[in-house]
Protein backbone atom coordinates (compact mmCIF):
# COMPACT_ATOMS: atom_id res chain seq x y z
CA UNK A 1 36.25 18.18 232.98
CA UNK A 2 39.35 18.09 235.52
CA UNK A 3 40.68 21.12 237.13
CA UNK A 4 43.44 22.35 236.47
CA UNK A 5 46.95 21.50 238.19
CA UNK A 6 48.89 24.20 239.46
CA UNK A 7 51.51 24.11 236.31
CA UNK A 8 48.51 24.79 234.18
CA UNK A 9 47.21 27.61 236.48
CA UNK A 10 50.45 29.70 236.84
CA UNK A 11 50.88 28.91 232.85
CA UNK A 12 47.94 30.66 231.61
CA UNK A 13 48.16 33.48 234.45
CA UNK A 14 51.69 34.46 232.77
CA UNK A 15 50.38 34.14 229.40
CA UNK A 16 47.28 36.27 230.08
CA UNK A 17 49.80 38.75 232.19
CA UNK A 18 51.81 38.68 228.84
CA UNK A 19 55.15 37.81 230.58
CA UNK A 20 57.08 35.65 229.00
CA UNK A 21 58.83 32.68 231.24
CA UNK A 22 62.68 34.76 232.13
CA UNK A 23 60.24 37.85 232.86
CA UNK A 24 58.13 36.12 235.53
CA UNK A 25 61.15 34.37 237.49
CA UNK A 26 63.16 37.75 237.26
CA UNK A 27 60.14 38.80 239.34
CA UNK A 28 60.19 36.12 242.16
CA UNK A 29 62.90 36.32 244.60
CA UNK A 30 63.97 32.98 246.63
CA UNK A 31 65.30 34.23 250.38
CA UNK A 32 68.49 35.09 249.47
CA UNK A 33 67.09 37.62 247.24
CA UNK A 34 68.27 36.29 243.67
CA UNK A 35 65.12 35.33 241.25
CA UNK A 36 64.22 31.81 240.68
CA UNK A 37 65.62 30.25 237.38
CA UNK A 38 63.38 30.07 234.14
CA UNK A 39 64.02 26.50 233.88
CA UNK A 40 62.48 26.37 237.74
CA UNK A 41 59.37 28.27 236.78
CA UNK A 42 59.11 26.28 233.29
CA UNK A 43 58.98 22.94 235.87
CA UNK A 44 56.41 24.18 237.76
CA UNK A 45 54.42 25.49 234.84
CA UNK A 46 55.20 21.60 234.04
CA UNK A 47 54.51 19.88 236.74
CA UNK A 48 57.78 18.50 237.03
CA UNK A 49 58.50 20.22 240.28
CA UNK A 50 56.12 20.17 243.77
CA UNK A 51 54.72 23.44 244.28
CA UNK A 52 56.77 26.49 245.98
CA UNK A 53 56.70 28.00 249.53
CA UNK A 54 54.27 30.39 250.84
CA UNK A 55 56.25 33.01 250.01
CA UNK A 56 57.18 32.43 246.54
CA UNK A 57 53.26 31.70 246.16
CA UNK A 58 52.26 35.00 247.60
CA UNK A 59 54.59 36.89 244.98
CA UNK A 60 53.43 34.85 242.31
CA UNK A 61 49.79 35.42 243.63
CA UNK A 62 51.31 39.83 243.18
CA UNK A 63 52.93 39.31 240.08
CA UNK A 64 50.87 37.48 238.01
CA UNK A 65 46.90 39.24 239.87
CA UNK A 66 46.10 36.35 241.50
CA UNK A 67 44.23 35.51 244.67
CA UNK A 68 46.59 34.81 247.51
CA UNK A 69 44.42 32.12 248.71
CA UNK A 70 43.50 30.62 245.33
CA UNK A 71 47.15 29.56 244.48
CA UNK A 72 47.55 28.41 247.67
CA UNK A 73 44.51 26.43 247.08
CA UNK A 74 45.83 25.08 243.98
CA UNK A 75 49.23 23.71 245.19
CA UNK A 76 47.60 22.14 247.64
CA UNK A 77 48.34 24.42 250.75
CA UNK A 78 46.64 26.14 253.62
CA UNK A 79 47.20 29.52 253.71
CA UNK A 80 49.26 30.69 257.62
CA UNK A 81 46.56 32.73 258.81
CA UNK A 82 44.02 29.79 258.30
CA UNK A 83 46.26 26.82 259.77
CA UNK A 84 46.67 29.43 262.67
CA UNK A 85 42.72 29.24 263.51
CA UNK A 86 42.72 25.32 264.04
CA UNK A 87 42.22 23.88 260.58
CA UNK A 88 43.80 20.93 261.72
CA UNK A 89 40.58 19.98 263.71
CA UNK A 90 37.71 18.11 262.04
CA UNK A 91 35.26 20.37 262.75
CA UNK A 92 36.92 23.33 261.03
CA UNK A 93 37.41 21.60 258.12
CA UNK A 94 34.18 19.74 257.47
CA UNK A 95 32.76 23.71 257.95
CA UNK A 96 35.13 25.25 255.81
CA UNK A 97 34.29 22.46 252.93
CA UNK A 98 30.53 22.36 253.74
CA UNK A 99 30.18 26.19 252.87
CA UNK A 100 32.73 25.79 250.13
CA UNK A 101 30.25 23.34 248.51
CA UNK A 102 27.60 24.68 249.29
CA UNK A 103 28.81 28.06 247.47
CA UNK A 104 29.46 26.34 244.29
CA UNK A 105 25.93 24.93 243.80
């Protein structure tokens, strides 16, 4: 069974938050302040569109009762705090996914 993309992870979060698509992107400001467009979030729910920022991530992650670090996992990204502690060396991440696999066994 594959895992599921991000599109199919911030679907069914919305769905089980009951909030329909023009609910959720009224809820997620872009830095100027104004929400993101339905037709953005519907993309992304789509996988039309590459995952967002950090910080649209982190208020999806608020909005919908998400882990932070779990939709960060699932567009692909390292959360700050962790690229701050040296993920970028070998070590840390052949660690990181050691315990990681060894926690799903």
């Amino acid at each position: 069974m594959r895992e599921p993309t991000f599109g199919q992870i911030l679907a069914e979060a919305r769905r089980k938050a009951g909030l329909s698509q023009k609910q959720l992107a009224a809820l997620i400001k872009k830095d100027d302040g104004r929400p993101i467009s339905p037709q953005y979030l519907n993309d992304l729910e789509h996988d039309r569109r590459h995952p967002p920022s950090e910080v649209l991530l982190s208020q999806f992650a608020r909005a919908l009762h998400l882990e932070p670090d779990y939709l960060m996992l699932a567009a692909g990204r390292v959360p700050r705090d962790i690229r701050a502690i040296g993920v970028a060396k070998p070590e840390v991440v052949d660690e990181a996914f050691r315990l990681f696999r060894k926690g799903r066994k």
